[in-house]
N, C-alpha and C. Protein backbone atom coordinates (compact mmCIF):
# COMPACT_ATOMS: atom_id res chain seq x y z
N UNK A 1 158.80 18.65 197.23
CA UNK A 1 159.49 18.76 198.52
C UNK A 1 160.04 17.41 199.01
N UNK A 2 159.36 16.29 198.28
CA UNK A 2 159.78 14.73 198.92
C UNK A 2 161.31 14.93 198.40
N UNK A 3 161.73 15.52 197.02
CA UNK A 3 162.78 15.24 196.49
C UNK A 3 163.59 15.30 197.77
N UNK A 4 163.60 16.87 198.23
CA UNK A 4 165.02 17.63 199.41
C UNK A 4 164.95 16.46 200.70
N UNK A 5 163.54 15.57 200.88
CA UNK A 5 164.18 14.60 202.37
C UNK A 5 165.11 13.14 201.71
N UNK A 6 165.02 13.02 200.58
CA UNK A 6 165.61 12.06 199.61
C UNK A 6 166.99 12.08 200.01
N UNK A 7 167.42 13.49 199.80
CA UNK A 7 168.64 13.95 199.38
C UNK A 7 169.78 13.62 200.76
N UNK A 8 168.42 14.56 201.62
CA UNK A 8 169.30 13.73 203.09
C UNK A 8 169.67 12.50 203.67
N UNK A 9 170.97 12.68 204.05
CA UNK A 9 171.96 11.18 204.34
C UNK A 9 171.35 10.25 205.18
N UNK A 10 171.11 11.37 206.51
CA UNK A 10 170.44 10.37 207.80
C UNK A 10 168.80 10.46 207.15
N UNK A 11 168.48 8.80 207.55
CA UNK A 11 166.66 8.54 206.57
C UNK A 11 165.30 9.45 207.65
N UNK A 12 165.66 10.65 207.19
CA UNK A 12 164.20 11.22 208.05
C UNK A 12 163.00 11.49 207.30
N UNK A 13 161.81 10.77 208.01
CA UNK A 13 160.44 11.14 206.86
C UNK A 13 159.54 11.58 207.20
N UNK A 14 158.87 12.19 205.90
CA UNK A 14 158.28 13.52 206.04
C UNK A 14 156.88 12.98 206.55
N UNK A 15 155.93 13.01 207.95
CA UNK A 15 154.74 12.82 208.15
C UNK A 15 154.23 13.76 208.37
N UNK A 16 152.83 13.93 208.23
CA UNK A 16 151.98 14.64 208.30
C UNK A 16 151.23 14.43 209.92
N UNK A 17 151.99 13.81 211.11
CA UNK A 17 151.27 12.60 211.82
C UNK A 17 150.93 13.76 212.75
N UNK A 18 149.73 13.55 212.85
CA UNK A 18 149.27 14.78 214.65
C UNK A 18 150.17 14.06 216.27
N UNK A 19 150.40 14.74 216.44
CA UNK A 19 151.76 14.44 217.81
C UNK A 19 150.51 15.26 218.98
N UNK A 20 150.91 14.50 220.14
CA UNK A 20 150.22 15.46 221.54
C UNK A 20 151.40 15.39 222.23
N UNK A 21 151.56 16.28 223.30
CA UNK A 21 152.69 16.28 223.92
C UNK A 21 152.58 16.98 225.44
N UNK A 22 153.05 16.11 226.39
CA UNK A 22 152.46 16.51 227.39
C UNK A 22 153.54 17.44 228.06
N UNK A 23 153.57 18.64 228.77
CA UNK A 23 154.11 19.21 229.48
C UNK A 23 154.06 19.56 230.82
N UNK A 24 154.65 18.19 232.46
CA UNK A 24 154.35 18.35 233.61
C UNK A 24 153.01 17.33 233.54
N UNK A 25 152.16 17.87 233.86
CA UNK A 25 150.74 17.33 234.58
C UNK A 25 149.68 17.69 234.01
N UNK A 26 149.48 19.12 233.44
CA UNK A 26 148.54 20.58 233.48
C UNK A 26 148.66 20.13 232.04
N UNK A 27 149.58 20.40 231.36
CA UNK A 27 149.16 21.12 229.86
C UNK A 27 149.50 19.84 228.26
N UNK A 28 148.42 19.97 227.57
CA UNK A 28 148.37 19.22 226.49
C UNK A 28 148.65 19.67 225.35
N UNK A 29 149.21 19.84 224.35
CA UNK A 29 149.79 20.46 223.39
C UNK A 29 149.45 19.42 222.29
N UNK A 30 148.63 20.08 221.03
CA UNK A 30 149.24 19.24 219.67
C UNK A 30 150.03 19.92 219.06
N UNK A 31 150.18 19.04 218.19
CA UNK A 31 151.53 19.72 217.06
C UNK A 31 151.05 18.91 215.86
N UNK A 32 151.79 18.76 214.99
CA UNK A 32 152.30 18.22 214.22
C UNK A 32 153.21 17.52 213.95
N UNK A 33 154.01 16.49 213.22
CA UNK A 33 155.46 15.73 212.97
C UNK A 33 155.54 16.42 211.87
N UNK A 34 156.97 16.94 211.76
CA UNK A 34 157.16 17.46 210.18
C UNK A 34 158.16 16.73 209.35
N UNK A 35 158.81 15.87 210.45
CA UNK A 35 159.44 14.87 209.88
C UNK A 35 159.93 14.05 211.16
N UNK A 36 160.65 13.02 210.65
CA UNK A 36 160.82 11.74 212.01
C UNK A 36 161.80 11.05 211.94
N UNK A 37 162.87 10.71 212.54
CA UNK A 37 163.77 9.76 212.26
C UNK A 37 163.57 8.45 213.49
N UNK A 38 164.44 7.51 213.54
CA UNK A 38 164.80 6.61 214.87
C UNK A 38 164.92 7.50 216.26
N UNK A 39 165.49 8.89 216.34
CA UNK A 39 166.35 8.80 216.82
C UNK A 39 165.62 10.40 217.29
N UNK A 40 164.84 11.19 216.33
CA UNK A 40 164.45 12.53 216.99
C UNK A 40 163.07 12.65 215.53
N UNK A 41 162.66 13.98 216.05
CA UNK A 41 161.91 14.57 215.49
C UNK A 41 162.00 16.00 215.29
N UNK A 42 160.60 16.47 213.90
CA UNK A 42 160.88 17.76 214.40
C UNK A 42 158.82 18.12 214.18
N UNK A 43 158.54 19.46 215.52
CA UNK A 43 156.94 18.83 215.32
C UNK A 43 156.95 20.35 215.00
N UNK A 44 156.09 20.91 214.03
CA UNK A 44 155.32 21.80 213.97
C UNK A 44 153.71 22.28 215.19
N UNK A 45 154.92 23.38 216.19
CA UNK A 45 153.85 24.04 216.75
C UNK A 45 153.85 25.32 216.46
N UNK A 46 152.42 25.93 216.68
CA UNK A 46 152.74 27.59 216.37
C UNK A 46 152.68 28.13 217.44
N UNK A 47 152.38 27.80 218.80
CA UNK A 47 153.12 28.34 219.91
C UNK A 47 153.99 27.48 220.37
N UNK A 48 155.15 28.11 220.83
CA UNK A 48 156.51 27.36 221.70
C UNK A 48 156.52 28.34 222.96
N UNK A 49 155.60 29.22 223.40
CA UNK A 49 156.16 29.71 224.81
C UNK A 49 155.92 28.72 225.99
N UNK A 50 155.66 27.62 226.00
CA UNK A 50 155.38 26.62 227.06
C UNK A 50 157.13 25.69 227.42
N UNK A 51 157.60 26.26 225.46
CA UNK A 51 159.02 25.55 226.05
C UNK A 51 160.20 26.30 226.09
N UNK A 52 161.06 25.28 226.75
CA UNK A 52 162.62 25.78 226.97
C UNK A 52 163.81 24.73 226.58
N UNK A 53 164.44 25.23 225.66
CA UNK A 53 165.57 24.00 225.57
C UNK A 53 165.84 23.00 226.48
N UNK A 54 165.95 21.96 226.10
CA UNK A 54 166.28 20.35 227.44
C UNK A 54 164.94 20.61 227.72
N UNK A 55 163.70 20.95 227.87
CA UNK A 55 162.83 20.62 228.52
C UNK A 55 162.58 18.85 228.17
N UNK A 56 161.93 18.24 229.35
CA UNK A 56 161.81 16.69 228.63
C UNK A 56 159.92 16.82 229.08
N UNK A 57 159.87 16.10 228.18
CA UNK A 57 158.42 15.98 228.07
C UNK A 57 157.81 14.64 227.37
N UNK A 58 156.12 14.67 227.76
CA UNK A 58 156.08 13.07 227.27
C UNK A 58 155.17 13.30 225.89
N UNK A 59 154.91 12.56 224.93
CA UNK A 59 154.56 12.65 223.97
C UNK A 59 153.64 11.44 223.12
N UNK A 60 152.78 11.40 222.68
CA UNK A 60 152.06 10.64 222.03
C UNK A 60 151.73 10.57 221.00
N UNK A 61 152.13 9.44 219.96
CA UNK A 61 151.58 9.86 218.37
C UNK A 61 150.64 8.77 217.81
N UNK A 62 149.52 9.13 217.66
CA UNK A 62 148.49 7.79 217.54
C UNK A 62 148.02 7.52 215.94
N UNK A 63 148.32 6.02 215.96
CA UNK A 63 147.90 5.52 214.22
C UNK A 63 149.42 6.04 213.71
N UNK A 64 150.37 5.70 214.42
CA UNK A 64 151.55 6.02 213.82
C UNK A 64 151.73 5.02 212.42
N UNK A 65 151.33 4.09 211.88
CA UNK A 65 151.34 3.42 211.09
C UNK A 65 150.06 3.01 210.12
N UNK A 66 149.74 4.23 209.53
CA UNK A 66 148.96 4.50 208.26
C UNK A 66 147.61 3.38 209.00
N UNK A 67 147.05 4.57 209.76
CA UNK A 67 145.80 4.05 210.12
C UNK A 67 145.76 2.56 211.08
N UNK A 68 146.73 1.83 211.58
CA UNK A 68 146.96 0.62 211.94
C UNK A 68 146.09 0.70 213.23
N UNK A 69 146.14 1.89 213.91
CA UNK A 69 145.95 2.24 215.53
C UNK A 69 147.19 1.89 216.35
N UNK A 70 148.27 1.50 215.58
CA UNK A 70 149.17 1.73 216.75
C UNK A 70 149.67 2.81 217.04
N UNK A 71 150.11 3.55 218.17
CA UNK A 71 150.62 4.55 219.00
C UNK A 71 152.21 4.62 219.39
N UNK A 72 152.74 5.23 219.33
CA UNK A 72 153.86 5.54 219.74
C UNK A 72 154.16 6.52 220.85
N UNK A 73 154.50 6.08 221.94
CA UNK A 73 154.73 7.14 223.08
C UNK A 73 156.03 6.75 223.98
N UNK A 74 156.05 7.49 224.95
CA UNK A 74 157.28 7.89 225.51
C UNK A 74 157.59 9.17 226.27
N UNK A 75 159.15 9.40 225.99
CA UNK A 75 159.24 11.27 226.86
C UNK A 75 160.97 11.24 225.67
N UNK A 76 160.68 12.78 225.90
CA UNK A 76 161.75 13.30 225.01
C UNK A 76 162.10 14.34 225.52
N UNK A 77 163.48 14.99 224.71
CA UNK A 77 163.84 16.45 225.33
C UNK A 77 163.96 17.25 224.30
N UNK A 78 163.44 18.72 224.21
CA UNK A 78 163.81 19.46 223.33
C UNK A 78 165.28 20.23 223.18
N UNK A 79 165.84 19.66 222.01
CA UNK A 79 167.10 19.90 221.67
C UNK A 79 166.93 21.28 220.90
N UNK A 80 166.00 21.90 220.59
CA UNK A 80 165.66 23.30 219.87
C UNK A 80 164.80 24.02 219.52
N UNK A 81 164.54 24.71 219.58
CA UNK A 81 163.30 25.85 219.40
C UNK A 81 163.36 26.74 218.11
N UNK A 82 162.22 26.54 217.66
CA UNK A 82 162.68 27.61 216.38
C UNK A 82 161.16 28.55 216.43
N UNK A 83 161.14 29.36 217.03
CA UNK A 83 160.08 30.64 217.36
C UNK A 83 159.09 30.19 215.99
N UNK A 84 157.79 30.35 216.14
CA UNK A 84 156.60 29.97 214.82
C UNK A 84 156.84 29.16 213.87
N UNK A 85 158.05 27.90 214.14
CA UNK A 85 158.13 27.29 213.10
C UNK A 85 157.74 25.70 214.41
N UNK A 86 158.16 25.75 215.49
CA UNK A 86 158.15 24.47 215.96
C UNK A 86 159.25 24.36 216.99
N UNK A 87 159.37 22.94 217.26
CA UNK A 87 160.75 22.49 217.89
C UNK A 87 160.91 21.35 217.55
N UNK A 88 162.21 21.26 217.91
CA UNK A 88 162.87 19.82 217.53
C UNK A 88 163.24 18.62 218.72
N UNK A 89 163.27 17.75 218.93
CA UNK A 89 162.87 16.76 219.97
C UNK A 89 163.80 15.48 219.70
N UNK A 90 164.69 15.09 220.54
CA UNK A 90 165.38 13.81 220.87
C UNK A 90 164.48 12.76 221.73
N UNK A 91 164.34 11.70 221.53
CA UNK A 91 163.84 10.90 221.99
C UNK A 91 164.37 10.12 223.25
N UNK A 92 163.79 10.53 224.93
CA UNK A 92 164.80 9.72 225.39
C UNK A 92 164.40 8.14 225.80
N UNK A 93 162.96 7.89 226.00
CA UNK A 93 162.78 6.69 226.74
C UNK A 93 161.61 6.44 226.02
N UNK A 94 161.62 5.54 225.36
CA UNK A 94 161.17 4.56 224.57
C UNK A 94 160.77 3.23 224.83
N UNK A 95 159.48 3.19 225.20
CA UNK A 95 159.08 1.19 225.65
C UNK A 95 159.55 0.57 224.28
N UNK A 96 159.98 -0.86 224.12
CA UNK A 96 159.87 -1.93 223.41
C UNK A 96 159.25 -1.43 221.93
N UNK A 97 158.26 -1.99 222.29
CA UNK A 97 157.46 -1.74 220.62
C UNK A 97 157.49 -0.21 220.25
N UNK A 98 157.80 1.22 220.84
CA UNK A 98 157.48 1.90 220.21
C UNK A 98 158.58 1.98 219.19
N UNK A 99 160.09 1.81 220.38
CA UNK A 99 161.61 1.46 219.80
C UNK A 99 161.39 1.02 218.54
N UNK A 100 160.75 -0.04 218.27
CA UNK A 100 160.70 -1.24 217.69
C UNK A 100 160.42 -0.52 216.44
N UNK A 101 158.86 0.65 216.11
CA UNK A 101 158.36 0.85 215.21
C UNK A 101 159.04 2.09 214.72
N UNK A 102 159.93 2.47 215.49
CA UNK A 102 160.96 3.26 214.86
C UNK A 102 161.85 2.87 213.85
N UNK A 103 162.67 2.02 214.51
CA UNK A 103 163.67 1.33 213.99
C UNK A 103 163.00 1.04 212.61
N UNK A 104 162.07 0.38 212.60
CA UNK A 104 161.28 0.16 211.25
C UNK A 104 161.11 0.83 210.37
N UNK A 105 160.75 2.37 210.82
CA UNK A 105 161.05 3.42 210.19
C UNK A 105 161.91 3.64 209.59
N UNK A 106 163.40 3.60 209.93
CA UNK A 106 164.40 4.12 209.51
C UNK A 106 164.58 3.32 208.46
N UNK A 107 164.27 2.02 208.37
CA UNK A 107 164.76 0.70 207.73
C UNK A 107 164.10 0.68 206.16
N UNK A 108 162.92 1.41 205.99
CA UNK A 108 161.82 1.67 205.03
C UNK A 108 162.51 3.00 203.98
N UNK A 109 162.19 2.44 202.82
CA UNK A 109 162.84 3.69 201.96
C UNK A 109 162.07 4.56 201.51
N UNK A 110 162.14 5.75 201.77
CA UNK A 110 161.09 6.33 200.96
C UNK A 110 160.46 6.60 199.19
C-alpha cells in the first residue's frame, strides 16, 4: 500500500498516528491519521455524526515524531465527510513549531 502514497504528486504520508479532536467544549473524539500532508489530513473515524462539513474544530496529535513527545495541535475545518470511512481536515491555525513540524514533513521522502 506504501507503493499507491509514492505514486502521489502532492507528498502525503501514511501514519498510523492516534489524533484527538475536540468538538466545542463537551466532546472528545479519537481517530486516527490515515495520512498527512503540510497542509490537511485525512483521520479515520468510525463515527462522523458529531460532524458537518466546514465544521472547525481543535485537534491534537501527540508523539507526532516517532516517539519524540512532541505534539502537534491547533484547529482545523472539515473539508469532507466520508460516512464509516472518516473525514478529511484542512488545517487552519497552526502555532510556530507545530507549522514548523509540518513543513518538515512534507520535506522528508518517504
Amino acid at each position: 500500500n506504501m507503493k499507491h502514497y509514492e505514486r502521489r504528486q502532492i507528498k502525503r504520508h501514511s501514519k498510523n498516528l492516534p489524533i484527538q479532536i475536540g468538538i466545542g467544549t463537551q466532546i472528545i473524539i479519537n481517530g486516527q491519521i490515515r495520512d498527512i500532508s503540510a497542509k490537511s489530513a485525512f483521520i479515520y473515524i468510525k463515527n462522523s455524526v458529531y460532524f458537518q462539513q466546514d465544521d472547525e474544530l481543535n485537534f491534537k496529535i501527540e508523539n507526532f515524531n516517532n516517539g519524540s513527545g512532541e505534539s502537534i495541535e491547533g484547529t482545523a475545518r472539515i473539508s469532507r465527510i466520508e460516512p464509516g470511512e472518516g473525514i478529511a481536515i484542512y488545517f487552519t491555525g497552526l502555532d510556530e513549531e507545530s507549522s514548523e513540524q509540518l513543513s518538515q514533513l512534507s520535506l522528508k521522502t518517504t
